[in-house]
C-alpha atoms as a PDB file:
ATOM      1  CA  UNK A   1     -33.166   6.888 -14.380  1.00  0.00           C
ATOM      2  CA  UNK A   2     -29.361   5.896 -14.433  1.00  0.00           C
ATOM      3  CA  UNK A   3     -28.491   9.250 -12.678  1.00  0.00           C
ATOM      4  CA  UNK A   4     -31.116   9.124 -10.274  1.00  0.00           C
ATOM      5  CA  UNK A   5     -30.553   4.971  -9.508  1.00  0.00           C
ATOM      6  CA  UNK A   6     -26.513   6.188  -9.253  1.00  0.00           C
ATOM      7  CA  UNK A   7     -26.995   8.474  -6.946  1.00  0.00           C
ATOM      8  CA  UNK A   8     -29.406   6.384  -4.161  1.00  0.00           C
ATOM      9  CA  UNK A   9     -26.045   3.889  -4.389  1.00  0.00           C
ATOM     10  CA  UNK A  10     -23.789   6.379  -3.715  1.00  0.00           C
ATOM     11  CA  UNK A  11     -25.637   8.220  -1.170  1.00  0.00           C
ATOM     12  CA  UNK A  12     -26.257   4.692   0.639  1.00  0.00           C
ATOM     13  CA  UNK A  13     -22.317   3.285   0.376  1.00  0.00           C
ATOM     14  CA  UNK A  14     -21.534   6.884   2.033  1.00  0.00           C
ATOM     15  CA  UNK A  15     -22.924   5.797   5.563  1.00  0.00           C
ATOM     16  CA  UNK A  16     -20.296   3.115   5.904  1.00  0.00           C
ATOM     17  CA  UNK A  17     -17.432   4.130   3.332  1.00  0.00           C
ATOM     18  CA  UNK A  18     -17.250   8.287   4.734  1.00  0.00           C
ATOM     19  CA  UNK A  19     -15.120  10.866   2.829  1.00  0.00           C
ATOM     20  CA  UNK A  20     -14.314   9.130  -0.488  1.00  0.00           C
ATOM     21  CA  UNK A  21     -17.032   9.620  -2.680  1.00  0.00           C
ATOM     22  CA  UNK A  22     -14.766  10.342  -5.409  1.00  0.00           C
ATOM     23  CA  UNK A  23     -13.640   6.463  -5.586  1.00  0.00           C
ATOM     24  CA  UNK A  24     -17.418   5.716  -4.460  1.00  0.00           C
ATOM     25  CA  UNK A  25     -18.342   6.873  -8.270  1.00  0.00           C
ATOM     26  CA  UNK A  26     -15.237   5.413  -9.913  1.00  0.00           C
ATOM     27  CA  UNK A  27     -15.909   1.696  -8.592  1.00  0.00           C
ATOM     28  CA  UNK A  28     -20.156   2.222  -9.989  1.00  0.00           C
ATOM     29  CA  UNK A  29     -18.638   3.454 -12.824  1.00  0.00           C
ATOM     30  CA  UNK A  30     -16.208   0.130 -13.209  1.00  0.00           C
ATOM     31  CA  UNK A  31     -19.349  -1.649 -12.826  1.00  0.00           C
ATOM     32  CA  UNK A  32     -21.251  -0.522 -14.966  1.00  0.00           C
ATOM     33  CA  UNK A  33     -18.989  -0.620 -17.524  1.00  0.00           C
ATOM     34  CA  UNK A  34     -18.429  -4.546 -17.048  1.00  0.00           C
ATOM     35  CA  UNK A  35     -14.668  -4.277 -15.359  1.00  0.00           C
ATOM     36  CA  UNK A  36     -12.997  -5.668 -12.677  1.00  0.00           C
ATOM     37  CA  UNK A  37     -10.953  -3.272 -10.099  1.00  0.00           C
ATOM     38  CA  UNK A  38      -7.797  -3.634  -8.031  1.00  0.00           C
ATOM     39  CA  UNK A  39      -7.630  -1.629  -4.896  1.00  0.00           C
ATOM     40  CA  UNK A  40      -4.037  -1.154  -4.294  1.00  0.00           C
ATOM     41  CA  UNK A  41      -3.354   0.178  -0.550  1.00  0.00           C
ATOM     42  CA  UNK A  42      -2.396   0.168   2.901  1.00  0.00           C
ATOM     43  CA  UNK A  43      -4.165  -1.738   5.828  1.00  0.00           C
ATOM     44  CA  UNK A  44      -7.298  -0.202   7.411  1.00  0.00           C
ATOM     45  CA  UNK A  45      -8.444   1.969   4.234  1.00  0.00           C
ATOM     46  CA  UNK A  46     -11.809   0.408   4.225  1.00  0.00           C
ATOM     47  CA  UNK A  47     -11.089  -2.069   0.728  1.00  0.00           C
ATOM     48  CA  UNK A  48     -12.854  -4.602   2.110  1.00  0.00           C
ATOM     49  CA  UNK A  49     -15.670  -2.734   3.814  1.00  0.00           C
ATOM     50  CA  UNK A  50     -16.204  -0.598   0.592  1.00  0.00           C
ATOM     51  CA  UNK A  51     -16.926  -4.121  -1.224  1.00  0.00           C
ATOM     52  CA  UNK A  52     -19.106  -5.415   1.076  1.00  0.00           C
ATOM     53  CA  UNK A  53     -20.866  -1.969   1.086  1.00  0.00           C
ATOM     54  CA  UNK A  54     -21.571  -2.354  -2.738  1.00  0.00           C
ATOM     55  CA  UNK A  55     -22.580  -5.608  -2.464  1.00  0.00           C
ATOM     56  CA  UNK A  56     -25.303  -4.956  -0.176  1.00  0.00           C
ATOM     57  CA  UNK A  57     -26.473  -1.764  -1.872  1.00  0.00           C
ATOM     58  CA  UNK A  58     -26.881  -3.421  -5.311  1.00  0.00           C
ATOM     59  CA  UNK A  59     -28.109  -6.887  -3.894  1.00  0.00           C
ATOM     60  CA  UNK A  60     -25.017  -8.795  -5.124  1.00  0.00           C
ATOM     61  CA  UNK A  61     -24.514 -12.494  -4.284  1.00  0.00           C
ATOM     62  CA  UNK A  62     -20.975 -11.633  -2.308  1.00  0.00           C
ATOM     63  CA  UNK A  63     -18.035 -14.417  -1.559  1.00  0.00           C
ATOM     64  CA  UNK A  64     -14.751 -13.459  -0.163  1.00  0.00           C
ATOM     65  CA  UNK A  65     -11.240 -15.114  -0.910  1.00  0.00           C
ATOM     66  CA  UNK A  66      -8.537 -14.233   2.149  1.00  0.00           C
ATOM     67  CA  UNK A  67      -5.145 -15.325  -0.384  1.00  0.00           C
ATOM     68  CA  UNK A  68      -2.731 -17.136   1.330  1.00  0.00           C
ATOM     69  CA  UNK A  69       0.349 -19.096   0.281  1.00  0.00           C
ATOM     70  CA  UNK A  70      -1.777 -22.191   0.660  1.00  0.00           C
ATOM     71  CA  UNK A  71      -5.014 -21.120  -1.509  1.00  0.00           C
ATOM     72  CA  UNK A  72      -5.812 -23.500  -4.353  1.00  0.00           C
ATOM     73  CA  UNK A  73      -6.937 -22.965  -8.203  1.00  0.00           C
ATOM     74  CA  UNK A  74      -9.565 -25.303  -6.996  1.00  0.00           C
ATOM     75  CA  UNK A  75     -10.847 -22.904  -3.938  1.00  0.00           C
ATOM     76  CA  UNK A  76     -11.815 -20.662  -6.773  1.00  0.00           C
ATOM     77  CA  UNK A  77     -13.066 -22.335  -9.689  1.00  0.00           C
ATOM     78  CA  UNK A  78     -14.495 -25.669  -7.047  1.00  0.00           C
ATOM     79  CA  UNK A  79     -13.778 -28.950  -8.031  1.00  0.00           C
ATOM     80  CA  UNK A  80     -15.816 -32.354  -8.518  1.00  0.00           C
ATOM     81  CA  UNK A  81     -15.799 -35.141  -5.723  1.00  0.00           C
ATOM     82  CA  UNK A  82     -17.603 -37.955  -5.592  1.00  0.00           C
ATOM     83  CA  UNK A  83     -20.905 -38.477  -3.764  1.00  0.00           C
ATOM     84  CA  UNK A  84     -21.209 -41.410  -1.498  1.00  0.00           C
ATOM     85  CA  UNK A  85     -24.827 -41.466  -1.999  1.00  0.00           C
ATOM     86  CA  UNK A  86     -25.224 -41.655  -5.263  1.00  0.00           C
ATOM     87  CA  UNK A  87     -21.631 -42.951  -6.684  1.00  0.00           C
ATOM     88  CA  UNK A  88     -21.630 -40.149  -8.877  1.00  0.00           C
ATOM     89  CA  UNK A  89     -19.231 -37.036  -9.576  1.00  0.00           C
ATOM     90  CA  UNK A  90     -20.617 -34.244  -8.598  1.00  0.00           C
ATOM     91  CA  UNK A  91     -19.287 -30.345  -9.171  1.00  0.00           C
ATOM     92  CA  UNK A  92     -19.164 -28.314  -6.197  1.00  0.00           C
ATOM     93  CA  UNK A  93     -18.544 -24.739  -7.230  1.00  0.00           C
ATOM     94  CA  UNK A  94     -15.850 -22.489  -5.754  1.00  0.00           C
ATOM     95  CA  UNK A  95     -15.868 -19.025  -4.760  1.00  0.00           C
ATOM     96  CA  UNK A  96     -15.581 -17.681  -8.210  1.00  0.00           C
ATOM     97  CA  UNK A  97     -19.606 -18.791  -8.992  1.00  0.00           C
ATOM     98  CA  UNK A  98     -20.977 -15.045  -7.226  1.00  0.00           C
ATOM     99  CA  UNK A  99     -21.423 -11.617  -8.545  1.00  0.00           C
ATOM    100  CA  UNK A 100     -18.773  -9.829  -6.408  1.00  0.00           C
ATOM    101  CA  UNK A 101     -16.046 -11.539  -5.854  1.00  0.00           C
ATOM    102  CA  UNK A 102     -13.736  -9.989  -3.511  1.00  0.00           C
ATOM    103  CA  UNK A 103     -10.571 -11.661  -3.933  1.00  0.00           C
ATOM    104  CA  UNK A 104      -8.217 -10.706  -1.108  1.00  0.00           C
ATOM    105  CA  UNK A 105      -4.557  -9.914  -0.960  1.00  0.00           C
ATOM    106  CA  UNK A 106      -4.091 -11.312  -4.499  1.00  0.00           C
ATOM    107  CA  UNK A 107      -0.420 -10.892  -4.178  1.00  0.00           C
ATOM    108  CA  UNK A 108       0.038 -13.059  -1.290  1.00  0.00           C
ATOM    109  CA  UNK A 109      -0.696 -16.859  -3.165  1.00  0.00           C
ATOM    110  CA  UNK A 110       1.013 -18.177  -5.825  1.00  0.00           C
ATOM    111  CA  UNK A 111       1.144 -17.444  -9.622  1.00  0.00           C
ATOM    112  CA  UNK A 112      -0.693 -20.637 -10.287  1.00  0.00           C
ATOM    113  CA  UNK A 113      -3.207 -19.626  -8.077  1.00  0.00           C
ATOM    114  CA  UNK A 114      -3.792 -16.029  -9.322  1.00  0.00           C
ATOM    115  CA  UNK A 115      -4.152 -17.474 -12.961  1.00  0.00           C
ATOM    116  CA  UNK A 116      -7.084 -19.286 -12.390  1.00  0.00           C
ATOM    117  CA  UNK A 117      -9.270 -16.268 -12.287  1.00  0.00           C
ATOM    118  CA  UNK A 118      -7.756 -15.175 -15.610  1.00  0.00           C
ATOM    119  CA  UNK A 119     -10.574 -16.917 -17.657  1.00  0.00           C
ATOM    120  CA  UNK A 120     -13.098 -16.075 -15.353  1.00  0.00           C
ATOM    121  CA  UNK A 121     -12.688 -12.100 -15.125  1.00  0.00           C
ATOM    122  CA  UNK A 122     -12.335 -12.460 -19.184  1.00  0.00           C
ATOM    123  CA  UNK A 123     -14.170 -14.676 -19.986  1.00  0.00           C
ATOM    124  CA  UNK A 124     -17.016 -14.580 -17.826  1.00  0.00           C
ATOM    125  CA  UNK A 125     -16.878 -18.562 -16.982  1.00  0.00           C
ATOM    126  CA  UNK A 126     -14.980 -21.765 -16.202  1.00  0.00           C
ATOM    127  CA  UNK A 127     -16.203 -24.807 -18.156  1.00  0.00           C
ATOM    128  CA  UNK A 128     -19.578 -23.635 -17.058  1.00  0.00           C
ATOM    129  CA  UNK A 129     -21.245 -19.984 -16.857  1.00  0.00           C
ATOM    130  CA  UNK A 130     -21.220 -17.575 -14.263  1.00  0.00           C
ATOM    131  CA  UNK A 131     -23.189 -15.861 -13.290  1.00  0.00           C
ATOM    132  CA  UNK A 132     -24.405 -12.524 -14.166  1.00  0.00           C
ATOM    133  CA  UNK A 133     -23.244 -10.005 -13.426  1.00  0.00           C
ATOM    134  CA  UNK A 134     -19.679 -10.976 -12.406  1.00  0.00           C
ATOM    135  CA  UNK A 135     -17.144  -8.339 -10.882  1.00  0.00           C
ATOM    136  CA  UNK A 136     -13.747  -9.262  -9.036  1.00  0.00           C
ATOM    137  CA  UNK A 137     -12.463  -6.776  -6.874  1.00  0.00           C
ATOM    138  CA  UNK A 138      -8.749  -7.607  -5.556  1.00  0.00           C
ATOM    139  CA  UNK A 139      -6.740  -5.831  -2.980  1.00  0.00           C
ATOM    140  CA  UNK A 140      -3.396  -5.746  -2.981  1.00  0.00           C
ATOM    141  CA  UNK A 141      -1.278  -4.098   0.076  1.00  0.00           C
ATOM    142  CA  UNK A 142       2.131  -2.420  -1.550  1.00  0.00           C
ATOM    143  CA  UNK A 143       3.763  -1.948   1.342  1.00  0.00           C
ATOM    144  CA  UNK A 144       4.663  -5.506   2.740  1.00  0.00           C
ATOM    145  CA  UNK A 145       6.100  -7.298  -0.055  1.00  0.00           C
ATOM    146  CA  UNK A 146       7.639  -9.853   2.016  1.00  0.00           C
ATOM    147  CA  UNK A 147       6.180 -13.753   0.614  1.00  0.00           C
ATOM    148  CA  UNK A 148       4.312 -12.028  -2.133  1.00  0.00           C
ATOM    149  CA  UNK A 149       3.916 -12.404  -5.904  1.00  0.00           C
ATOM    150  CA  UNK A 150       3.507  -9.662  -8.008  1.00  0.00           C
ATOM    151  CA  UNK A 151       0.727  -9.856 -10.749  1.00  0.00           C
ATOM    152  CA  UNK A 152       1.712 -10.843 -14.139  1.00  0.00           C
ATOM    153  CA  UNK A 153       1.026  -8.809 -17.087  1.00  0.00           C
ATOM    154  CA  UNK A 154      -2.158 -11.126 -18.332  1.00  0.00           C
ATOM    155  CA  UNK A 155      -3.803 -10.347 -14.708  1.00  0.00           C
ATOM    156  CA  UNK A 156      -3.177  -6.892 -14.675  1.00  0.00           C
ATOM    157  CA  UNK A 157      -4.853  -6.687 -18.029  1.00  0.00           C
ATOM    158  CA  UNK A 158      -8.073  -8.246 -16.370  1.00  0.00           C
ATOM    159  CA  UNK A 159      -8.726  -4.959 -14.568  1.00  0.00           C
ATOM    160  CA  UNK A 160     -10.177  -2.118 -15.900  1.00  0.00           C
ATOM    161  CA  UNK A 161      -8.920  -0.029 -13.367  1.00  0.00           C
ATOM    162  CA  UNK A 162      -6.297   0.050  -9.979  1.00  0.00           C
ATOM    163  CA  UNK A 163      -7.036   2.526  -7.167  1.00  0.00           C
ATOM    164  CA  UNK A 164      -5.573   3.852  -4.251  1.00  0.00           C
ATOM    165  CA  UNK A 165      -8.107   4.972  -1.507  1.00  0.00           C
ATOM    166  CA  UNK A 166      -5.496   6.672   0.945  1.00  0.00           C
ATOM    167  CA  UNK A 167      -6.300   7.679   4.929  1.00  0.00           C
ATOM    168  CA  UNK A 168      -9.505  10.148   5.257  1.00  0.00           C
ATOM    169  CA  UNK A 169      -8.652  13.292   6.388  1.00  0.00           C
ATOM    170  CA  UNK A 170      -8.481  13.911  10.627  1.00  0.00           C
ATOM    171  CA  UNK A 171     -12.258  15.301  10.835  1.00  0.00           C
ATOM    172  CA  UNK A 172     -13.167  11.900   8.648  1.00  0.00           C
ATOM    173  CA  UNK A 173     -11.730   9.850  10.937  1.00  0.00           C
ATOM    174  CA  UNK A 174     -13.373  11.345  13.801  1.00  0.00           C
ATOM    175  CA  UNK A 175     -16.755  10.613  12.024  1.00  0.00           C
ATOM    176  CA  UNK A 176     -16.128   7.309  11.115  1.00  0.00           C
ATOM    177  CA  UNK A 177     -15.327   6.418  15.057  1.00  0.00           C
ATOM    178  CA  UNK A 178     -18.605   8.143  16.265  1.00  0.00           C
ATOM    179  CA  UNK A 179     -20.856   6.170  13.255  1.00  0.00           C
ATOM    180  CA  UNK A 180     -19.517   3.071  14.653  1.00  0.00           C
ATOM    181  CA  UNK A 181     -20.153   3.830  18.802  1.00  0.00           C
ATOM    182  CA  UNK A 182     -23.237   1.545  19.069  1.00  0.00           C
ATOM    183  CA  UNK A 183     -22.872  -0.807  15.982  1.00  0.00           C
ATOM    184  CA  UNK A 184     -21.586  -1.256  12.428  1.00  0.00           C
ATOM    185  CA  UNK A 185     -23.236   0.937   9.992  1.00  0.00           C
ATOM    186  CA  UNK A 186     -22.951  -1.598   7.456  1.00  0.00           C
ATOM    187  CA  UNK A 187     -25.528  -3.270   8.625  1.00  0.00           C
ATOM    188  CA  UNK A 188     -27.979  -0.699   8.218  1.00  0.00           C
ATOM    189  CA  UNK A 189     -27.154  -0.512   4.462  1.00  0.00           C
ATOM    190  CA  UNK A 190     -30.255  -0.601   2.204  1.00  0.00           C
ATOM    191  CA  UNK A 191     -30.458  -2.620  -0.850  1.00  0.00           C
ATOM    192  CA  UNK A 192     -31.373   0.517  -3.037  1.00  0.00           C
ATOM    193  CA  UNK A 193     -30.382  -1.559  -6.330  1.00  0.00           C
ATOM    194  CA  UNK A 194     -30.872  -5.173  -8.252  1.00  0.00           C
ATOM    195  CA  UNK A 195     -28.509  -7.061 -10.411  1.00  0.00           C
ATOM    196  CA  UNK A 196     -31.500  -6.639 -12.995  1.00  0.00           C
ATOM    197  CA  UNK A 197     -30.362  -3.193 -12.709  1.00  0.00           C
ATOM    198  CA  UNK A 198     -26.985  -3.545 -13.099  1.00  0.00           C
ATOM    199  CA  UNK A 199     -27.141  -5.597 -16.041  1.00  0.00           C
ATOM    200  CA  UNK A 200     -29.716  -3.115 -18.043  1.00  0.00           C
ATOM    201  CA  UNK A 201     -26.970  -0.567 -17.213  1.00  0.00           C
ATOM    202  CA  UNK A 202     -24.516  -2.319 -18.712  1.00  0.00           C
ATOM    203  CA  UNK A 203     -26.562  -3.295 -21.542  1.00  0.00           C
ATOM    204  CA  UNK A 204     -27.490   0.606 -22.702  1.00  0.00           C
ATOM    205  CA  UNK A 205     -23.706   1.752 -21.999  1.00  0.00           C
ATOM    206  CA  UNK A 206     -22.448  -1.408 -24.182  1.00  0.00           C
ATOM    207  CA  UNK A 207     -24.840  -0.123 -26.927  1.00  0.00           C
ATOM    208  CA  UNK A 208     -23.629   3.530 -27.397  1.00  0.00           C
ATOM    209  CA  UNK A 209     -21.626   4.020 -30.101  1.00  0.00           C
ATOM    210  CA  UNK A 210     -19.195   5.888 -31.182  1.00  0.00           C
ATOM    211  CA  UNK A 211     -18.968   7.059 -34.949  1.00  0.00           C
ATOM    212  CA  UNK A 212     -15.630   6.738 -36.948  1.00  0.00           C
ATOM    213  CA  UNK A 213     -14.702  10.218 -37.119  1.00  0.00           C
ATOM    214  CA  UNK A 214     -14.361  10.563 -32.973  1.00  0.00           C
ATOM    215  CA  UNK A 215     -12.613   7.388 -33.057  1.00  0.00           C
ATOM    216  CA  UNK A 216      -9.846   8.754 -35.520  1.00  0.00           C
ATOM    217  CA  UNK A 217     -10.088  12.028 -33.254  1.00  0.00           C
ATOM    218  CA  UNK A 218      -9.139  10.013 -29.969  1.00  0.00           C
ATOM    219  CA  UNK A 219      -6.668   7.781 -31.577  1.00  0.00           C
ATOM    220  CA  UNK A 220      -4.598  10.998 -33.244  1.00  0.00           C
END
């Protein structure tokens, strides 16, 4: 069921994201295994597209931060302002309350600003639950360094894994121009998945166990 589920994801996240299926498989595997991922590369290598494309295909509730030198602690977790109405406080809930989070150019704000997802891709919440499932997926561009700030060590541990996609080869590129003639692929994405799903992936794969004897095996 897993394989089979797996593959109709992959298969439908090729349409938009063409040629990589290799870091197609290594994001669904991130997932279901509960992690967050940092894409790490150039402009124009589909980071953004590829998280939309996932979000679509497993019916994810999606927000997008764009960092910027100006982006608050409060743009992500929300804050509480008072209602007019009613005189009371009332908590209106930042970016940070979906299940894909897609968080940017996370080197381009400040460090203030970068540690207030650290409880949330740990923890799972800020004062109050998130929701669930919960992913973060950051991009990064190494190349202009100019006004950034590199991750700390306690964000970098946040993500189970950091990948570079790279160009697609020439006869890639070609494809990609001709799927996108008439209109954006994306679009036609099919939700082929549930967050129901996701979760009673993660569920069985946090259940497997591993017996004491492979454990001393991996560690020597």
């Amino acid at each position: 069921m897993i394989i089979e589920q797996s593959q109709h994801i992959i298969d439908e996240i090729s349409k938009v994201f063409i040629g990589k299926d290799e870091i197609i498989k290594k994001l669904l595997m991130t997932i279901y295994a509960g992690g967050h991922i940092l894409l790490n590369d150039t402009p124009g290598t589909g980071k953004t597209t590829l998280a939309l494309a996932f979000s679509k295909a497993l019916g994810l509730d999606y927000k997008r931060i764009q960092f910027t030198t100006d982006t608050l602690p409060s743009d992500i977790v929300g804050f509480t302002m008072l209602n007019n109405e009613t005189q009371k406080f009332e908590f209106r809930p930042g970016a940070v309350f979906s299940n894909l989070l897609l968080a940017d150019e996370i080197n381009r704000t400040s460090p203030k600003t970068q540690a207030a997802l650290l409880e949330a891709m740990e923890e799972h919440n800020v004062t109050v639950d998130l929701p669930h499932p919960f992913i973060s997926i950051a991009t990064q561009n190494p190349i202009g360094s100019a006004g950034t700030q590199p991750l700390p060590e306690s964000q970098l541990d946040r993500f189970m894994v950091c990948l570079s996609i790279g160009y697609p080869d020439l006869d890639k590129q070609i494809e990609i121009i001709k799927s996108r003639r008439y209109d954006n692929p994306i679009d036609k994405i099919k939700v082929v998945a549930s967050k129901e799903n996701v979760i009673e992936v993660q569920n069985y794969l946090s259940s497997v166990r591993i017996s004491d004897d492979k454990i001393y095996c991996l560690i020597m």
